[in-house]
C-alpha atoms as a PDB file:
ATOM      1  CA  UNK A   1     -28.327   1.299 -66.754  1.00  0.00           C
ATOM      2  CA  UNK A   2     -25.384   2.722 -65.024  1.00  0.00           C
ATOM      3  CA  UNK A   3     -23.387   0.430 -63.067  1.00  0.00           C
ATOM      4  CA  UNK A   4     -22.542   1.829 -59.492  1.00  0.00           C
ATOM      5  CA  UNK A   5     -19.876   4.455 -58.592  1.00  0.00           C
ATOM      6  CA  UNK A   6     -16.694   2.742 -57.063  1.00  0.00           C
ATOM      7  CA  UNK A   7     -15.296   5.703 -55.183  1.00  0.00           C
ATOM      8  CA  UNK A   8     -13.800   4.718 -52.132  1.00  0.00           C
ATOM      9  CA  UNK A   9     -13.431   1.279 -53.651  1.00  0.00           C
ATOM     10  CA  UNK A  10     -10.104  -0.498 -53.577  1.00  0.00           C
ATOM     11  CA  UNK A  11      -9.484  -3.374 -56.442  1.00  0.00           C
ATOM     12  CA  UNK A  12      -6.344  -5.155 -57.131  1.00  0.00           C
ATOM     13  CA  UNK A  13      -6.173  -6.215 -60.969  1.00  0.00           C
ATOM     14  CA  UNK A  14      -3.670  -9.230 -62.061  1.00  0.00           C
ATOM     15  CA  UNK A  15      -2.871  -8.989 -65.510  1.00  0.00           C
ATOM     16  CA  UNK A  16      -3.430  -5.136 -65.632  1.00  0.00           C
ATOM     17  CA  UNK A  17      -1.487  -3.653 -68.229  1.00  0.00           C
ATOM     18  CA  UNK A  18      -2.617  -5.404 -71.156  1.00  0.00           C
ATOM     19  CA  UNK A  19      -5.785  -6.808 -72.875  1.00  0.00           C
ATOM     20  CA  UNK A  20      -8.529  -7.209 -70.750  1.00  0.00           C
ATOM     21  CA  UNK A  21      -6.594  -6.556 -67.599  1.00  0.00           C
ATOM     22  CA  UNK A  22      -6.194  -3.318 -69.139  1.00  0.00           C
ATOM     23  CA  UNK A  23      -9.745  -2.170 -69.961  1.00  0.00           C
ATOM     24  CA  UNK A  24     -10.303  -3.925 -66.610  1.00  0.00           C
ATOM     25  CA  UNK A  25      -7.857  -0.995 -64.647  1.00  0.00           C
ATOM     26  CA  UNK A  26      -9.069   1.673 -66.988  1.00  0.00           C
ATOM     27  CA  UNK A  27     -12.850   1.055 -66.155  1.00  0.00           C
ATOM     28  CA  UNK A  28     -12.357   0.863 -62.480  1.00  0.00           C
ATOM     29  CA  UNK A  29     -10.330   4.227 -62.222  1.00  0.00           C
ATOM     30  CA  UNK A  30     -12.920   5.731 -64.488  1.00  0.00           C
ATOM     31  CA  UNK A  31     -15.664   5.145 -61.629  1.00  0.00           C
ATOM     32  CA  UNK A  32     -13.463   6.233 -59.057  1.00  0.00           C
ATOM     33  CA  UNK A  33     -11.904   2.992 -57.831  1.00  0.00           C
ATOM     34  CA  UNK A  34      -8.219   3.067 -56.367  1.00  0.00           C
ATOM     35  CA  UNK A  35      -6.873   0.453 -58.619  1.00  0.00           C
ATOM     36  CA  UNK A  36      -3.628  -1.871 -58.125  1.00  0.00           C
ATOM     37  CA  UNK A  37      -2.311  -3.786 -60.900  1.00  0.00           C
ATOM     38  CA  UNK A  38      -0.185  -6.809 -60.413  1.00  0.00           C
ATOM     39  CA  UNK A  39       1.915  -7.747 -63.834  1.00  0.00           C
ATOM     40  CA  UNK A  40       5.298  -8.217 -64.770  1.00  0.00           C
ATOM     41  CA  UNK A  41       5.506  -5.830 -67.578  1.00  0.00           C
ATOM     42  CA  UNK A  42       4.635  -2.349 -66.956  1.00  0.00           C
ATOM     43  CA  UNK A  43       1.813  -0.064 -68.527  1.00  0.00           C
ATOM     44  CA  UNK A  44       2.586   1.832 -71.722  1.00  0.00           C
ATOM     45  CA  UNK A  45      -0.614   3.363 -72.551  1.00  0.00           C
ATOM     46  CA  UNK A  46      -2.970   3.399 -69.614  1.00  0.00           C
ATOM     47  CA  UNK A  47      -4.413   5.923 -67.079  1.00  0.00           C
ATOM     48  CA  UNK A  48      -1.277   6.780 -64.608  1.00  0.00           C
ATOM     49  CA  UNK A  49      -3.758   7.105 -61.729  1.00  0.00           C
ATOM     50  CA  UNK A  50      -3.042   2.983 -61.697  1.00  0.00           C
ATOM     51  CA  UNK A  51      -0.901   1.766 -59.228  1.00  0.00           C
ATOM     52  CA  UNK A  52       1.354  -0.803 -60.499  1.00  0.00           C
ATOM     53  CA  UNK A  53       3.233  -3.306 -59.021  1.00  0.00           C
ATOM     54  CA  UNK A  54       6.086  -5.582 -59.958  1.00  0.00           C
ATOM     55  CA  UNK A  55       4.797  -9.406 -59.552  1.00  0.00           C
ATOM     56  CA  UNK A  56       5.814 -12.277 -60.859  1.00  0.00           C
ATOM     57  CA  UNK A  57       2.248 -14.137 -59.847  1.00  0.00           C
ATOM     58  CA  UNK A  58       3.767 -18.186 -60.315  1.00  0.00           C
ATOM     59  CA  UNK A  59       6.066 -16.825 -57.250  1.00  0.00           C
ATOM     60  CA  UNK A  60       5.077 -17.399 -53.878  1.00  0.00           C
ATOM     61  CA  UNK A  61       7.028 -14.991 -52.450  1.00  0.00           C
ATOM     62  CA  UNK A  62       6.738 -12.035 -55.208  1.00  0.00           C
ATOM     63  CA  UNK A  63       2.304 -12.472 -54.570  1.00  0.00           C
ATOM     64  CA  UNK A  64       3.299 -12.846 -51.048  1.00  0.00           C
ATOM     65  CA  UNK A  65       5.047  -9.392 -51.156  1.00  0.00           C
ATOM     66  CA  UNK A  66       2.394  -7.901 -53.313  1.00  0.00           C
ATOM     67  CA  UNK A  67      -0.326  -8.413 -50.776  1.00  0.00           C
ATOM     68  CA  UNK A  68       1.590  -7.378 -47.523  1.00  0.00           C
ATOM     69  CA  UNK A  69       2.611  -4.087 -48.829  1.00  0.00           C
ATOM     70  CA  UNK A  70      -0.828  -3.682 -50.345  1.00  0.00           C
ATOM     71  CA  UNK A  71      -1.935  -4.356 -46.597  1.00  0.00           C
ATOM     72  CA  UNK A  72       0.290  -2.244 -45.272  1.00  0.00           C
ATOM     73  CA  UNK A  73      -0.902   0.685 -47.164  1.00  0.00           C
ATOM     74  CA  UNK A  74      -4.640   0.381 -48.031  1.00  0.00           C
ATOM     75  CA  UNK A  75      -5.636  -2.314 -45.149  1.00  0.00           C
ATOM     76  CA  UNK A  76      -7.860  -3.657 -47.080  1.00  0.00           C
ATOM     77  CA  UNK A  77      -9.340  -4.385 -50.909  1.00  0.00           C
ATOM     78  CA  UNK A  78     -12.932  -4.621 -51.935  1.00  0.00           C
ATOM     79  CA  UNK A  79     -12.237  -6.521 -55.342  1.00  0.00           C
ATOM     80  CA  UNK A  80      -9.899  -8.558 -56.892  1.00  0.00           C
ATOM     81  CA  UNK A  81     -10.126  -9.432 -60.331  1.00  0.00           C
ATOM     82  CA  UNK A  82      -7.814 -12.355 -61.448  1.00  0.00           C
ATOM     83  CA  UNK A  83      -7.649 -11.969 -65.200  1.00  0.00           C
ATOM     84  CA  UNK A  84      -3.740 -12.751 -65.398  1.00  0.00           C
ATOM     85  CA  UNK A  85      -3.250 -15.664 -68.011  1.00  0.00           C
ATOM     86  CA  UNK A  86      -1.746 -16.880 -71.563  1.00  0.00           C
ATOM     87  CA  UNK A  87      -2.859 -18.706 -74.361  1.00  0.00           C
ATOM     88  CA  UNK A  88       0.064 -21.030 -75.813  1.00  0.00           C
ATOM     89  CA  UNK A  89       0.448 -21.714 -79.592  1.00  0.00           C
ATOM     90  CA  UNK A  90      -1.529 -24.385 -81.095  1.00  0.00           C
ATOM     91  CA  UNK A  91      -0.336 -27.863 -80.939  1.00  0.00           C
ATOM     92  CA  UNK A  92      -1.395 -31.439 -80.198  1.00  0.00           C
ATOM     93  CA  UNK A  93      -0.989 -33.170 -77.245  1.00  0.00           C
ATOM     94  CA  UNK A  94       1.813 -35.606 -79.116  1.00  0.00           C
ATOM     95  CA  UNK A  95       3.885 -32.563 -79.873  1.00  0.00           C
ATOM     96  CA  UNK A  96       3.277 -30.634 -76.771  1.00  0.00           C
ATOM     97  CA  UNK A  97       6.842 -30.239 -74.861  1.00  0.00           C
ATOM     98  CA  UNK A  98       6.018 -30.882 -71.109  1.00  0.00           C
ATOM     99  CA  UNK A  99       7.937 -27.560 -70.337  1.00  0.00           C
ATOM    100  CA  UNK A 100       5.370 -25.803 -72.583  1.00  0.00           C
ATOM    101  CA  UNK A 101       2.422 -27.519 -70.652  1.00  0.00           C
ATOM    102  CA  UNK A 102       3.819 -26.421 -67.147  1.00  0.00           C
ATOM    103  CA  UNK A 103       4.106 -22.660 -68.456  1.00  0.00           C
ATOM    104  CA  UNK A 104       0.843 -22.496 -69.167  1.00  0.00           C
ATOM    105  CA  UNK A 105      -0.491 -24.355 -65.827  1.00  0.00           C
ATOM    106  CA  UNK A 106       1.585 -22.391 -63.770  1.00  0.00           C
ATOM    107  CA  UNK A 107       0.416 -18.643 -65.270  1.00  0.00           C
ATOM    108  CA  UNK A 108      -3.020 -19.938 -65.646  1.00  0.00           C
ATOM    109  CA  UNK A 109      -3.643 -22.151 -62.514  1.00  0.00           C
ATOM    110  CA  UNK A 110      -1.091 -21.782 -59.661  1.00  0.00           C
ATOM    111  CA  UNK A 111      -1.180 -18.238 -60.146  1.00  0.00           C
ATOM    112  CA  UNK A 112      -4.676 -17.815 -59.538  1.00  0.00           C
ATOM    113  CA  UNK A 113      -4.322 -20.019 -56.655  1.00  0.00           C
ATOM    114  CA  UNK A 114      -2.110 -17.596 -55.041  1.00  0.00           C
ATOM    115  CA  UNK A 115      -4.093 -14.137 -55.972  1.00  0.00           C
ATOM    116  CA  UNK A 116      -6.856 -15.837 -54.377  1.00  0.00           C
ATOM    117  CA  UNK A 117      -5.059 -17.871 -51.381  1.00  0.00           C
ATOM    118  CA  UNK A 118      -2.515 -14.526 -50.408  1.00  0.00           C
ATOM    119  CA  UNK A 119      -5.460 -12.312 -50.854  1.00  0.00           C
ATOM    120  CA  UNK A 120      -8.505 -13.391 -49.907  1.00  0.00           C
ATOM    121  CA  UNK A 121      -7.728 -12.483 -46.084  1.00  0.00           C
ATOM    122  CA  UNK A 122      -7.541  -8.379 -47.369  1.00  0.00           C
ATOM    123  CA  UNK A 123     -11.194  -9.113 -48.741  1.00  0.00           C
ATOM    124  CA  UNK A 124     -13.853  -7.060 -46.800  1.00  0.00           C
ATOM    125  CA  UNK A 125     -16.187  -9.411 -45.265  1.00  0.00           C
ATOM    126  CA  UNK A 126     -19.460  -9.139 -46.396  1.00  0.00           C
ATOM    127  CA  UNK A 127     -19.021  -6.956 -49.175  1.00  0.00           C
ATOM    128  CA  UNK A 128     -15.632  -8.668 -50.998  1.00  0.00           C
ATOM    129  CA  UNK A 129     -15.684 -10.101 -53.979  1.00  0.00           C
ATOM    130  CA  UNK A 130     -13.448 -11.662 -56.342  1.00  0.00           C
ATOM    131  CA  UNK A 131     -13.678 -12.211 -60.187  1.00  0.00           C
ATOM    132  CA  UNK A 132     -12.085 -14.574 -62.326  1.00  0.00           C
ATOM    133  CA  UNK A 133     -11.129 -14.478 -66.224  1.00  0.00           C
ATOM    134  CA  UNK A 134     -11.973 -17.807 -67.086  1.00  0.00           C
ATOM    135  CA  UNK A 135     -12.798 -19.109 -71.129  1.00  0.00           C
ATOM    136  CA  UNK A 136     -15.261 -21.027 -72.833  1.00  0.00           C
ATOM    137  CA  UNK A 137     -12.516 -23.424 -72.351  1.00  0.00           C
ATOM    138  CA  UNK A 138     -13.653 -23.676 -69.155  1.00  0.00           C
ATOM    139  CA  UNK A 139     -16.538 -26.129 -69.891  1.00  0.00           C
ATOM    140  CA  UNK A 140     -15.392 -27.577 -73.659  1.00  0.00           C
ATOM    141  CA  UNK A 141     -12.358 -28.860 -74.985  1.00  0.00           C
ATOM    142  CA  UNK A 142     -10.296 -28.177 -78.452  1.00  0.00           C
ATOM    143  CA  UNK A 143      -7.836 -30.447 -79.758  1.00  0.00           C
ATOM    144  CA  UNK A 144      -5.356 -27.709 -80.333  1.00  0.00           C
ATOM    145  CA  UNK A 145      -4.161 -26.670 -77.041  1.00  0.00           C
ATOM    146  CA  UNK A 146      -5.180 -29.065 -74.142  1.00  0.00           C
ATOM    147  CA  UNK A 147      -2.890 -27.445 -71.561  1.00  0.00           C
ATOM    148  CA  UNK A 148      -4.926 -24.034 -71.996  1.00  0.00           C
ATOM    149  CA  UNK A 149      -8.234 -26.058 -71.560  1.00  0.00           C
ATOM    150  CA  UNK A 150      -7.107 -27.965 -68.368  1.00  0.00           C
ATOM    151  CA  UNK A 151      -5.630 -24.867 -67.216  1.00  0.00           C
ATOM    152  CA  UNK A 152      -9.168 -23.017 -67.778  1.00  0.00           C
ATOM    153  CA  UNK A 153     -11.516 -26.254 -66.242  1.00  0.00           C
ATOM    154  CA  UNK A 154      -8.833 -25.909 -63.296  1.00  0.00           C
ATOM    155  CA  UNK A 155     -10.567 -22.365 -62.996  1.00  0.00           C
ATOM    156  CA  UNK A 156     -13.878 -22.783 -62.711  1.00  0.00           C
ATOM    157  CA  UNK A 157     -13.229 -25.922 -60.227  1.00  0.00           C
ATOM    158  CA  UNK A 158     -11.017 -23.505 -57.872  1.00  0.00           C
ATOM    159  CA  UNK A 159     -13.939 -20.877 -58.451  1.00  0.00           C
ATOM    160  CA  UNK A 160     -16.626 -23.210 -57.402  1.00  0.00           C
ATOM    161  CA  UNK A 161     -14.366 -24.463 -54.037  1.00  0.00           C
ATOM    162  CA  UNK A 162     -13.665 -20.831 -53.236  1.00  0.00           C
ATOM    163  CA  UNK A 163     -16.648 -19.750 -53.702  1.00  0.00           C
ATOM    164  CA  UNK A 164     -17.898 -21.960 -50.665  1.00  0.00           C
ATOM    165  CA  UNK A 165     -15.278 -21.550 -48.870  1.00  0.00           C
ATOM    166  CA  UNK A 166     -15.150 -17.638 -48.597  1.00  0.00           C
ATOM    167  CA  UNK A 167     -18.970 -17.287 -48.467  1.00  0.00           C
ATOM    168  CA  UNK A 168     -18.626 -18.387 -44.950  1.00  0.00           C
ATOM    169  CA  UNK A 169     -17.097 -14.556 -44.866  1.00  0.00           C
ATOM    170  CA  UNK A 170     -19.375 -13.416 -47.386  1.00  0.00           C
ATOM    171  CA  UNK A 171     -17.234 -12.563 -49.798  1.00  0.00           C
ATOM    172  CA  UNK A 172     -18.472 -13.786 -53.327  1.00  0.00           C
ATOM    173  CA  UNK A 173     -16.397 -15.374 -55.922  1.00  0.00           C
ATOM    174  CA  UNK A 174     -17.608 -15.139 -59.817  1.00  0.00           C
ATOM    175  CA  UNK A 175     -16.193 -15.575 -63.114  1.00  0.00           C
ATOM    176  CA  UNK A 176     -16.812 -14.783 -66.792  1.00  0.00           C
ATOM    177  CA  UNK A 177     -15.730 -16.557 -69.862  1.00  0.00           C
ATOM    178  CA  UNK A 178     -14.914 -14.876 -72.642  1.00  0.00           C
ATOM    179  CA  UNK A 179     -15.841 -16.174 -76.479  1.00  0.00           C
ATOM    180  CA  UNK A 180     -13.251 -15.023 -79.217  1.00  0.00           C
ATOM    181  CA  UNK A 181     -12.537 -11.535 -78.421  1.00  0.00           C
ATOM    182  CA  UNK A 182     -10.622  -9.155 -81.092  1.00  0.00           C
ATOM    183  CA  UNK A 183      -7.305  -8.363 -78.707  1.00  0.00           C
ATOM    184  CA  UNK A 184      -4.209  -8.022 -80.115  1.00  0.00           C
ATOM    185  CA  UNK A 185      -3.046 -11.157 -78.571  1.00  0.00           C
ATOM    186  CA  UNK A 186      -5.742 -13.314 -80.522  1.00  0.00           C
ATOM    187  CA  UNK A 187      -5.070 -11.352 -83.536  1.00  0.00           C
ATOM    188  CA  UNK A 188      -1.340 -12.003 -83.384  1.00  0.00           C
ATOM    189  CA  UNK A 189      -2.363 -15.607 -82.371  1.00  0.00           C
ATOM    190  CA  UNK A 190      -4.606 -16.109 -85.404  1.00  0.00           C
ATOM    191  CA  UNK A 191      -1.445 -14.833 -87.227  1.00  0.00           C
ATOM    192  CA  UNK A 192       0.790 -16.922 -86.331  1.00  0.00           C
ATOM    193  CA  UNK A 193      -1.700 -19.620 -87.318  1.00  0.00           C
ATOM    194  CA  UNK A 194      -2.386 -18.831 -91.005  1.00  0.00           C
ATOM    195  CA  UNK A 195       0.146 -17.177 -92.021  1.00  0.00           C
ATOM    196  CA  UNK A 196      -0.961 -15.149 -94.086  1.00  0.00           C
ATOM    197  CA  UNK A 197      -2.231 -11.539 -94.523  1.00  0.00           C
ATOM    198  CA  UNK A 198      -4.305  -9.239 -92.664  1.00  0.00           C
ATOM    199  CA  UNK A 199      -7.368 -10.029 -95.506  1.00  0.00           C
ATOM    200  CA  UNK A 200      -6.928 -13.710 -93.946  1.00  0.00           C
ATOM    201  CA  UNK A 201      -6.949 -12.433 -90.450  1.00  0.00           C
ATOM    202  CA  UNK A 202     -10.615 -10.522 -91.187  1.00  0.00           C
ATOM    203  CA  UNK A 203     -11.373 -13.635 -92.860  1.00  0.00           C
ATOM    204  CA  UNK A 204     -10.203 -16.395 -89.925  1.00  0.00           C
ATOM    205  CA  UNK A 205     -11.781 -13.926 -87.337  1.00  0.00           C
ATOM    206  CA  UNK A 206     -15.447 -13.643 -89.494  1.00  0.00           C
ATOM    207  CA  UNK A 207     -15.741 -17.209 -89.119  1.00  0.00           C
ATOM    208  CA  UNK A 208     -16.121 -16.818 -85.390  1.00  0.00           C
ATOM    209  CA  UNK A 209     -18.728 -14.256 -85.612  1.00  0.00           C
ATOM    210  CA  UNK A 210     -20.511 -16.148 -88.333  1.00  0.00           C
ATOM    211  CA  UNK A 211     -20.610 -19.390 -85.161  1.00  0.00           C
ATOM    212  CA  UNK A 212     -22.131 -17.349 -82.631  1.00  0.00           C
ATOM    213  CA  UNK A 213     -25.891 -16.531 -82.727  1.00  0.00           C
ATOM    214  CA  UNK A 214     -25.557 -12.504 -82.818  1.00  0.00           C
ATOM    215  CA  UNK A 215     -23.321 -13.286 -85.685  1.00  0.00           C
ATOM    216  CA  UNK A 216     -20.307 -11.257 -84.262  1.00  0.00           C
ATOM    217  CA  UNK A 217     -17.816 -11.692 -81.642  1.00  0.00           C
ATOM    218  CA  UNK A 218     -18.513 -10.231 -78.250  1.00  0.00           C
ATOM    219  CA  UNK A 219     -16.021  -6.844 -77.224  1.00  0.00           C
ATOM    220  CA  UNK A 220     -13.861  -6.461 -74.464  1.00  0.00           C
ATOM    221  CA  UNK A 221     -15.676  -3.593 -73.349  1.00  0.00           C
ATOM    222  CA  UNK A 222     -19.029  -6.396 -72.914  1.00  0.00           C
ATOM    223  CA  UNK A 223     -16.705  -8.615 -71.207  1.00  0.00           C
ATOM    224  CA  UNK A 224     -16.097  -5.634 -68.784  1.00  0.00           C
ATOM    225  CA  UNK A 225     -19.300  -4.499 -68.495  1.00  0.00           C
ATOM    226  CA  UNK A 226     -20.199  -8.314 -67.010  1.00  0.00           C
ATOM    227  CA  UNK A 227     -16.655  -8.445 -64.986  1.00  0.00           C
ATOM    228  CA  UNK A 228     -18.399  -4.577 -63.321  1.00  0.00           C
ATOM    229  CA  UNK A 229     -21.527  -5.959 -62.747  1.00  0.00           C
ATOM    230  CA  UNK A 230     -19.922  -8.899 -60.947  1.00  0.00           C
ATOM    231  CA  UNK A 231     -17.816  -7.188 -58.867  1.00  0.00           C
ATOM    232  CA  UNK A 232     -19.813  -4.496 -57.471  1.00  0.00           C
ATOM    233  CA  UNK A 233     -23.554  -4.340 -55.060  1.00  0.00           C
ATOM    234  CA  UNK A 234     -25.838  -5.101 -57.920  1.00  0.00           C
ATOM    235  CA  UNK A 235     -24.910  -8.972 -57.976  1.00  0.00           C
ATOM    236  CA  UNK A 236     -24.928  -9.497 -54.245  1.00  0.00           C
ATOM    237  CA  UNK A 237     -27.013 -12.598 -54.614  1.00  0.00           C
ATOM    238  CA  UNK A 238     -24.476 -14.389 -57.421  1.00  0.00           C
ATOM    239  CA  UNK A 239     -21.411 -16.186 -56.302  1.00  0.00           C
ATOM    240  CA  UNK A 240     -19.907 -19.330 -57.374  1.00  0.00           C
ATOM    241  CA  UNK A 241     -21.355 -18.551 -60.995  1.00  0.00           C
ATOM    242  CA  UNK A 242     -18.730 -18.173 -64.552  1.00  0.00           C
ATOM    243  CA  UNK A 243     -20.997 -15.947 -66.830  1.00  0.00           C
ATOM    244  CA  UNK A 244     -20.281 -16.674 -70.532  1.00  0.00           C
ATOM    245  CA  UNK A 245     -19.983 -13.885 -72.459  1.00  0.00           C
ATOM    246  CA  UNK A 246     -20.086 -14.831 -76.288  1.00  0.00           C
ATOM    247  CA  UNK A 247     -22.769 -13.682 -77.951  1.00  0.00           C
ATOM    248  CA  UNK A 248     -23.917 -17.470 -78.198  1.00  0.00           C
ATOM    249  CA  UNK A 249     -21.636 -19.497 -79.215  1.00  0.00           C
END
């Protein structure tokens, strides 16, 4: 079933030039959406229709910026997907440097607070909606990087309080949580891991799908699809919800 068009739509994107945030952007402009995209490093290889913007989102001041001259100019946004984040390198908590664990906190938690705080007043009432790139991390732990698991049940805690708070406006606030998904980041992260060569990689990566009960990892295009469905008319009676999409882990 086709998802609806999005012309005349306006959605801001944090995280856009890469990854998810990427396929994110490229989706939207595909069904006619005026996209923004908030991210430090620029685009090299997506649709130029995307409007980028220089933000560093742990800044106050640089989200700040972002969201008056995106008021200035479009008045208002329909969607705003906050999929900016990181995933830090394995470690335990014993050998985790405390600089390391505010890094991650501050890309993964205080800059979602302030996409959602500094924009939330652009949000069309009634129809606005806002959707968050959370993790299976979200609800479960792993003894290999805490800070990304607080950072992700931070999340879905800020999720559920905003979306009660901005319902009063009717604007709905979702989520989905990815299982492993083949980016480039995770495959450079499982890398980095092992070691070892790419056979290794197919190998470390199989052992994911083999977990799940489809027996294969989901795709960042079905992470889309559910981020889509989220964010537009057809799940007007969902908020507050983080959607796992894992193929059952």
């Amino acid at each position: 079933m086709m998802l609806p068009n999005m012309s005349g739509k306006i959605a801001v994107v944090t995280g856009g030039s890469s990854g998810i945030g990427a396929a994110i952007v490229n989706r939207f402009l595909e069904k006619g959406a005026t996209v923004i995209s908030l991210d430090l490093v620029k685009p090299t290889n997506q649709n130029q229709q995307a409007i980028h913007f220089d933000c560093d989102l742990t800044h106050e001041e640089s989200v700040s910026l972002a969201f008056t001259d995106i008021k200035k100019n479009y008045g208002s946004v329909d969607i705003i997907c906050a999929n900016a984040g990181i995933v830090p390198a394995w470690s335990r908590i014993t050998d985790t440097e405390f600089s390391d664990w505010k890094k991650v906190i501050d890309v993964n938690v205080n800059s979602l607070f302030l996409t959602i705080s500094k924009g939330a007043e652009l949000l069309k009432s009634g129809t606005g909606t806002v959707v968050i790139t959370g993790s299976l991390n979200s609800w479960k732990g792993d003894a290999n990087i805490a800070s990304y698991v607080a950072s992700k049940h931070a999340a879905l805690g800020l999720l559920k309080s905003a979306a009660l708070d901005l319902g009063r406006e009717g604007i709905r606030v979702n989520g989905v949580a990815p299982g492993p998904i083949a980016t480039q980041a995770l495959i450079s992260r499982v890398k980095s891991r092992i070691k070892k060569d790419d056979k290794d990689v197919e190998s470390f990566i199989q052992k994911f799908a083999e977990a799940t009960a489809l027996k294969r990892i989901a795709t960042i295009d079905e992470v889309v699809n559910t981020i889509d469905f989220l964010a537009n008319e057809q799940s007007s009676g969902i908020t507050g919800q983080l959607i796992a999409v894992d193929c059952g882990v």
